[in-house]
C-alpha atoms as a PDB file:
ATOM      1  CA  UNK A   1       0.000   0.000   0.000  1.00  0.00           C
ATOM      2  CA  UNK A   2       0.979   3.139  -0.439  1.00  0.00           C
ATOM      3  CA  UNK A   3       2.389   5.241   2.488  1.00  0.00           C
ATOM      4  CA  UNK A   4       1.234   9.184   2.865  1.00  0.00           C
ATOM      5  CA  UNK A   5       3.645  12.138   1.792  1.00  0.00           C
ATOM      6  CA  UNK A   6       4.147  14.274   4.836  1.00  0.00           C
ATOM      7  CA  UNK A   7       2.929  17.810   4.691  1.00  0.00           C
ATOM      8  CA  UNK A   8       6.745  19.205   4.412  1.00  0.00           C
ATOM      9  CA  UNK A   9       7.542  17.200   1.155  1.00  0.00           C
ATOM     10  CA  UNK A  10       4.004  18.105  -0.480  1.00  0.00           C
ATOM     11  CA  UNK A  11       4.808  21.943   0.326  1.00  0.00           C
ATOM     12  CA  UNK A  12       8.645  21.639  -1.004  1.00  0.00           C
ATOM     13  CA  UNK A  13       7.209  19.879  -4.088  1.00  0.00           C
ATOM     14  CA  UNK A  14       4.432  22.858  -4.554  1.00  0.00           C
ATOM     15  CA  UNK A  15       7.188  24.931  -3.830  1.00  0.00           C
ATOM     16  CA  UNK A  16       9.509  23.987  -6.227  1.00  0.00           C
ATOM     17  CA  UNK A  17       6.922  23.971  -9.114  1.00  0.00           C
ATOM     18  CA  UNK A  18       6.157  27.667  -8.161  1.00  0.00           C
ATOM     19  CA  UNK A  19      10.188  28.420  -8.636  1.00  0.00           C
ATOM     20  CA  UNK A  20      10.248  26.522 -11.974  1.00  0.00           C
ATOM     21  CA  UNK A  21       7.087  28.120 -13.347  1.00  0.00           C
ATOM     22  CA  UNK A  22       8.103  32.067 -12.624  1.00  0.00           C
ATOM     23  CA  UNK A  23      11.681  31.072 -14.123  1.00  0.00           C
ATOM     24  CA  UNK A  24      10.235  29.610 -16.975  1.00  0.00           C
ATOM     25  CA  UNK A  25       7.869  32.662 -17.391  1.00  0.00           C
ATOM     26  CA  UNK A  26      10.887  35.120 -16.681  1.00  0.00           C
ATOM     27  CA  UNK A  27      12.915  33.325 -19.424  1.00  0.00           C
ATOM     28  CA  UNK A  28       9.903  33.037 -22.253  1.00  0.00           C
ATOM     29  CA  UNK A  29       9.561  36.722 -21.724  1.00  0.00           C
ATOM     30  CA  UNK A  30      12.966  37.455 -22.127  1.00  0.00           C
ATOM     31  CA  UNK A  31      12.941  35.187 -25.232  1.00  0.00           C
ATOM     32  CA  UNK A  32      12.389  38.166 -27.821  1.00  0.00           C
ATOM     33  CA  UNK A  33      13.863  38.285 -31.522  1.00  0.00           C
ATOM     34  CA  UNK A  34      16.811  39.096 -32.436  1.00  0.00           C
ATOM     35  CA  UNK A  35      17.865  42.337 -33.235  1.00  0.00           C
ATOM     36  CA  UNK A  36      18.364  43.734 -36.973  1.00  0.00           C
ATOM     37  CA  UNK A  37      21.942  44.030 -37.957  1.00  0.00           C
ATOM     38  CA  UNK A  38      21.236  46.491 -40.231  1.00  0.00           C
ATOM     39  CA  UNK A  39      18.154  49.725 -39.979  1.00  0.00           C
ATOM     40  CA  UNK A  40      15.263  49.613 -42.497  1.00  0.00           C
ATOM     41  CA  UNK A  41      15.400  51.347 -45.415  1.00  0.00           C
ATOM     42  CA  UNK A  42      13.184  54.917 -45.216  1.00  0.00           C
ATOM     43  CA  UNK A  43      11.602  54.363 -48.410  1.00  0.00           C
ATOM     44  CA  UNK A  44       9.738  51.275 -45.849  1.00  0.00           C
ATOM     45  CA  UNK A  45       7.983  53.526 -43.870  1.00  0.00           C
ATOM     46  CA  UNK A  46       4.931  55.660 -44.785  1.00  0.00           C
ATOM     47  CA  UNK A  47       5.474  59.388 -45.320  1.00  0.00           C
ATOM     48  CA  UNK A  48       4.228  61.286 -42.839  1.00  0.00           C
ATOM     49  CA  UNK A  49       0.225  62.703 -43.282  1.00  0.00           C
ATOM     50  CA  UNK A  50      -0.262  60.077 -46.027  1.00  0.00           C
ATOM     51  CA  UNK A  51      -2.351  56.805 -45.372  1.00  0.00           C
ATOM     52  CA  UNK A  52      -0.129  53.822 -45.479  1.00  0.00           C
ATOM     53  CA  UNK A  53      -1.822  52.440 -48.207  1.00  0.00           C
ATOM     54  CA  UNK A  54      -0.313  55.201 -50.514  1.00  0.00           C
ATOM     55  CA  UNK A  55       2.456  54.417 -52.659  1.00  0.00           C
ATOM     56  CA  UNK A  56       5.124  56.682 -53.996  1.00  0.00           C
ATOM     57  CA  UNK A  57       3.450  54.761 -57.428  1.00  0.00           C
ATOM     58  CA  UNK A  58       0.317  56.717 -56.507  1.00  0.00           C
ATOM     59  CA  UNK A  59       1.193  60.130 -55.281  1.00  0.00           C
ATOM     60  CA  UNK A  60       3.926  60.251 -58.263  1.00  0.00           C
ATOM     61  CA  UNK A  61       3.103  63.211 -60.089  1.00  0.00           C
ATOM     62  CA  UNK A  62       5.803  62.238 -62.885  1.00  0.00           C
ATOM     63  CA  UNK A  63       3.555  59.100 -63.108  1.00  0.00           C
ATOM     64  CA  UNK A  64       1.844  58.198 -66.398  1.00  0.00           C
ATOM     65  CA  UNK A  65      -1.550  60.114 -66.188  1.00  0.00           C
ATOM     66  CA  UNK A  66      -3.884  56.589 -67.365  1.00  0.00           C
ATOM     67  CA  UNK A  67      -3.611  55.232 -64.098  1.00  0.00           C
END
């Protein structure tokens, strides 16, 4: 038959489940990607007070006209 775990080891054990889950938690949160080597490009980013959905393509005024 099996014998009873004493109060002591059944705290330790919840204990030590607690540590490992924070630590685990800490480290996931920690686990971020990597850093770029190298910064984007400007022509990436939308010009300021124009929808992002705006090319240079569209807002071209050198642009062929039957668009």
């Amino acid at each position: 038959m099996l014998e009873r775990t004493s109060t002591t080891e059944r705290y330790t054990r919840g204990v030590a489940a607690a540590v490992v889950a924070v630590v685990t938690l800490v480290l996931a949160a920690n686990a971020g990607p990597a850093r770029a080597t190298e910064a984007r490009p400007a022509e990436a980013r939308p010009a300021e007070g124009r929808p992002a959905w705006q090319t240079a393509a569209t807002t071209n005024p050198a642009a062929p006209a039957d668009r």
